[in-house]
Each structure stands twice: as C-alpha cells, then as structure tokens.
C-alpha atoms as a PDB file:
ATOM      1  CA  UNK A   1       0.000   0.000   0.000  1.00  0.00           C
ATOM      2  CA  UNK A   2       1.662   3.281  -1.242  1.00  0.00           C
ATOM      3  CA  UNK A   3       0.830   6.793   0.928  1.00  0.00           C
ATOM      4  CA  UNK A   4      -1.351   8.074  -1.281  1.00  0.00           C
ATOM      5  CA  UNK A   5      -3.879   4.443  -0.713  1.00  0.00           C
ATOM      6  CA  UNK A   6      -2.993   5.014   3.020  1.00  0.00           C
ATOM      7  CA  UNK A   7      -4.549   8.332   3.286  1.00  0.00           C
ATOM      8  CA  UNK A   8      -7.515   7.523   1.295  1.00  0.00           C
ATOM      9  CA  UNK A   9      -8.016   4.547   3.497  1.00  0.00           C
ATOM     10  CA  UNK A  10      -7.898   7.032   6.522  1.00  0.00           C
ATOM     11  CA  UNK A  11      -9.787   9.857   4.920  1.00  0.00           C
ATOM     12  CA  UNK A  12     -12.818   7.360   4.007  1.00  0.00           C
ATOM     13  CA  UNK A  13     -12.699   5.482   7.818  1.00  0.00           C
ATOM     14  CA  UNK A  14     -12.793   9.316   9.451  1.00  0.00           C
ATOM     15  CA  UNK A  15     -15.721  10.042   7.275  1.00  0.00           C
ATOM     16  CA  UNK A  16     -17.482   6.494   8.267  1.00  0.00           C
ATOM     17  CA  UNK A  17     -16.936   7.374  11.815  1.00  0.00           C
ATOM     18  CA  UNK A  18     -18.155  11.260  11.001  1.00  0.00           C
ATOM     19  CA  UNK A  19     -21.180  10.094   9.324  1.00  0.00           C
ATOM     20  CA  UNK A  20     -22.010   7.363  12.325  1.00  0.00           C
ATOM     21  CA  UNK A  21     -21.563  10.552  14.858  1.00  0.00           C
ATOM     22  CA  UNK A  22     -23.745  12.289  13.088  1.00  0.00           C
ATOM     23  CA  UNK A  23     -26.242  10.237  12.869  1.00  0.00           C
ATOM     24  CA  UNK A  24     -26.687   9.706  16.466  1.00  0.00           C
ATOM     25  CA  UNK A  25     -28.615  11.780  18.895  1.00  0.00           C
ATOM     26  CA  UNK A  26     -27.295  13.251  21.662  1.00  0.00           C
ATOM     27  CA  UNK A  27     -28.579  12.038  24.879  1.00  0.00           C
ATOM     28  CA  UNK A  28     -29.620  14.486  27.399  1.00  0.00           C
ATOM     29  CA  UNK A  29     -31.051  13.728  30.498  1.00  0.00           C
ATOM     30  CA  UNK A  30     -34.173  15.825  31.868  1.00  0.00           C
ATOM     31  CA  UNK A  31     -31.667  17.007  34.355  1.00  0.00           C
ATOM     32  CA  UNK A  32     -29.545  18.727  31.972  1.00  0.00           C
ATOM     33  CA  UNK A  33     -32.480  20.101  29.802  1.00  0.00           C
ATOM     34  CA  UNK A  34     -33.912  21.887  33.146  1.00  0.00           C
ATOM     35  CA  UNK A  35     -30.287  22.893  34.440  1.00  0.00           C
ATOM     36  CA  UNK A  36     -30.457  24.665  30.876  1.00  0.00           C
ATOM     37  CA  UNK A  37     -33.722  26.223  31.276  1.00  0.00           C
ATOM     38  CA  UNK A  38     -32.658  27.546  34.225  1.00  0.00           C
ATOM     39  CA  UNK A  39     -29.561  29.114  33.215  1.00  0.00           C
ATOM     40  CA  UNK A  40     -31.387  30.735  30.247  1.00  0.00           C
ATOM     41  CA  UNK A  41     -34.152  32.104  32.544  1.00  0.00           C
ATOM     42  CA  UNK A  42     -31.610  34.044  34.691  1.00  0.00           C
ATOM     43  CA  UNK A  43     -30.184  35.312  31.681  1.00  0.00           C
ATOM     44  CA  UNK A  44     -31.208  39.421  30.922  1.00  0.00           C
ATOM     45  CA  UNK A  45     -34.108  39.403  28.309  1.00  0.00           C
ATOM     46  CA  UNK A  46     -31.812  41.436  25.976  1.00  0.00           C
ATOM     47  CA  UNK A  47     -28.906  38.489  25.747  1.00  0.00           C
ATOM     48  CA  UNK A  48     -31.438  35.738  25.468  1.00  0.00           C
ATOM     49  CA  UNK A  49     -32.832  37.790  22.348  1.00  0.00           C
ATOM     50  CA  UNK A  50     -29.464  37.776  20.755  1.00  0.00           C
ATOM     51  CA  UNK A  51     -28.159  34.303  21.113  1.00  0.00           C
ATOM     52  CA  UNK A  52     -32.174  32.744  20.076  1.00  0.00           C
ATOM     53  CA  UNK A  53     -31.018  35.532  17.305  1.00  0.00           C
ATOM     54  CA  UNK A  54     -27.803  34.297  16.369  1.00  0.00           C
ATOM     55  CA  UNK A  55     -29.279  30.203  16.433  1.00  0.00           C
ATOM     56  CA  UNK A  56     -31.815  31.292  13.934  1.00  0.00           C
ATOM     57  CA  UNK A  57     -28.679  33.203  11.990  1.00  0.00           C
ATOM     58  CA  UNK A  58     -30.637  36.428  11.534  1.00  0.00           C
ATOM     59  CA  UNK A  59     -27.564  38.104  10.900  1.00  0.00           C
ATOM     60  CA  UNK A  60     -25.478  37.762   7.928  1.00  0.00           C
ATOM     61  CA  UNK A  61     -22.739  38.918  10.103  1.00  0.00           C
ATOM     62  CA  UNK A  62     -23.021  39.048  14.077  1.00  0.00           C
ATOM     63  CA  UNK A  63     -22.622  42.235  15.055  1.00  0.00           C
ATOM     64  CA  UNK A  64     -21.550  43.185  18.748  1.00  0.00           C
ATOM     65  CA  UNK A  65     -25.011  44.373  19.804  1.00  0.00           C
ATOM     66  CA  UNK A  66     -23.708  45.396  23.155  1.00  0.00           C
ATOM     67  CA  UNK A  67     -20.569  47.480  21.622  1.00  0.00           C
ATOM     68  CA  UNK A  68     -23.402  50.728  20.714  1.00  0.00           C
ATOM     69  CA  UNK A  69     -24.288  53.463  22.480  1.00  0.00           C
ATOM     70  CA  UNK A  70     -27.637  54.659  22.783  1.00  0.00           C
ATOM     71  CA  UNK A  71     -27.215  58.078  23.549  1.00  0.00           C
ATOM     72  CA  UNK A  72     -23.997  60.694  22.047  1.00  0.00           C
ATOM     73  CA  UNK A  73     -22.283  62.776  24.345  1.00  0.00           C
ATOM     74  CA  UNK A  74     -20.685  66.310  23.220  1.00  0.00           C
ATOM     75  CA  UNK A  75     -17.362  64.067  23.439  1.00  0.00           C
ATOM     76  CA  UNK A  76     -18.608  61.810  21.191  1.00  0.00           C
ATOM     77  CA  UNK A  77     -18.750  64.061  18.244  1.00  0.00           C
ATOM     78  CA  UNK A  78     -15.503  65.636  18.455  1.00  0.00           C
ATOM     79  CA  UNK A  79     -13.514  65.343  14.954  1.00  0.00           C
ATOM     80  CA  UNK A  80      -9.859  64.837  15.417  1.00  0.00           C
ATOM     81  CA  UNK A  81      -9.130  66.772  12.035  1.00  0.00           C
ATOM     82  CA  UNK A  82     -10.545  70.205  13.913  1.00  0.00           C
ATOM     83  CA  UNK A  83      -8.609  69.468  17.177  1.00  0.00           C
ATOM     84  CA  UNK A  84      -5.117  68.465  14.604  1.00  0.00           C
ATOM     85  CA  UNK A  85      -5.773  71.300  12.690  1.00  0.00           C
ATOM     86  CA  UNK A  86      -5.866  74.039  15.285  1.00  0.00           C
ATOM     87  CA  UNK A  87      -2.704  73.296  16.735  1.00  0.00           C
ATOM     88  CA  UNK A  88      -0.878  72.032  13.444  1.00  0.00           C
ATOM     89  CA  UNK A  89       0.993  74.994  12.864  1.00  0.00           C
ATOM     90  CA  UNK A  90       2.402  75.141  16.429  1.00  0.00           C
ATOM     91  CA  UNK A  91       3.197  71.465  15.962  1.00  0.00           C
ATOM     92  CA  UNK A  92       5.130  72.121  12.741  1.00  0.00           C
ATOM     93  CA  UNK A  93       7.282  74.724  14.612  1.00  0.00           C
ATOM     94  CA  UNK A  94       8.107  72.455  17.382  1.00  0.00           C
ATOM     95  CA  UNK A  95       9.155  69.744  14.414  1.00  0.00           C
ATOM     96  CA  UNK A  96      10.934  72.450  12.911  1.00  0.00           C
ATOM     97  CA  UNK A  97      13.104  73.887  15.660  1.00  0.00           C
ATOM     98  CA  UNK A  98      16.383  71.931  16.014  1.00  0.00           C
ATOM     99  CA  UNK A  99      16.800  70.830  19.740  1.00  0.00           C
ATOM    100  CA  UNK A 100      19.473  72.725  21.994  1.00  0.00           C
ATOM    101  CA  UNK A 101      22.122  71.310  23.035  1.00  0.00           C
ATOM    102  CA  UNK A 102      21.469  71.695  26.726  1.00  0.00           C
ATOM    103  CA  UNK A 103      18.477  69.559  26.195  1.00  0.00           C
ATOM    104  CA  UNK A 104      19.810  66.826  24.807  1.00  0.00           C
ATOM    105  CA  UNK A 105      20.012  64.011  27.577  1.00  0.00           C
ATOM    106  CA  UNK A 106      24.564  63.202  27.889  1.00  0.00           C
ATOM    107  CA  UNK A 107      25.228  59.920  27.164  1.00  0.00           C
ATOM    108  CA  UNK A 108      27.574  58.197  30.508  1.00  0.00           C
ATOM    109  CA  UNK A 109      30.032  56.043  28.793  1.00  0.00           C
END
C-alpha cells in the first residue's frame, strides 16, 4: 500500500466514523435540559434575544449588539481633524526647531 492508498483509506474510515456521529442523537437527560432552562431564565431578556437571534442566523454577520451606544455625548462628536488642525501649525514649529544642546540628555560612557 503506497501513501497516497494510506490516506484515502484514513480519509474514508474518518468520514465512516463522522457520518455514524452524526447520525446519532445526543442524549440528554431531563436534568440537563432543566439545568439549561434555568440558566437561560436568569439570563437578561436582551442576551437571550441575541443568542435565540444568532441560532436562527438572523444576521449575515453578528454584530456586537452590546458594543453601541444609545445616547452621544458632546465628546462623542468631536472630529480629530478640527482638534489636529488648530494646533498644526504650532506642531510644525516644534518639528521644525532643532533641539538645543542643553536639552539633549549626555550619554555616561
């Protein structure tokens, strides 16, 4: 048997097993479905909505729900162009201006 007959001869046993698995059903006990139940329950309304959300794959994409903000703050709108822009110039100069000497940390070798 060469390697090439090998690993077709594993591929085709993994997919026997694969298919056999699949084909089962689980068993859960009426223990575990209740301990479930419960743990959903004292989940917050708005979490339970998005996982029975993302089962059903209502999303194309999930999105992170929780990431947005309901409400914008005065902060929230600030553009960082406006506050770059008003103190480019005096960043330019800074850039501009060779350092001194005296501030220029001595090396002790």
């Amino acid at each position: 048997m060469n390697n090439q007959d090998a690993v077709v001869s594993i591929l085709h046993e993994c997919k026997r097993v694969l298919d056999h698995l699949l084909l089962e059903t689980p068993d859960v006990s009426t223990e575990d479905k209740s301990e479930d139940q419960r743990c959903r329950a004292s989940l917050p309304r708005e979490l339970r909505t998005l996982i029975q959300e993302a089962k059903e794959m209502k999303w194309p994409f999930v999105p992170e729900k929780w990431q947005y903000k309901q409400a914008m703050s005065p902060e929230d709108k600030t553009n960082l162009q406006d506050m770059i822009g008003a103190r480019l110039q005096q960043l330019l100069v800074g850039k501009a201006t060779p350092p001194v000497p005296s501030d220029i940390p001595k090396s002790d070798k």
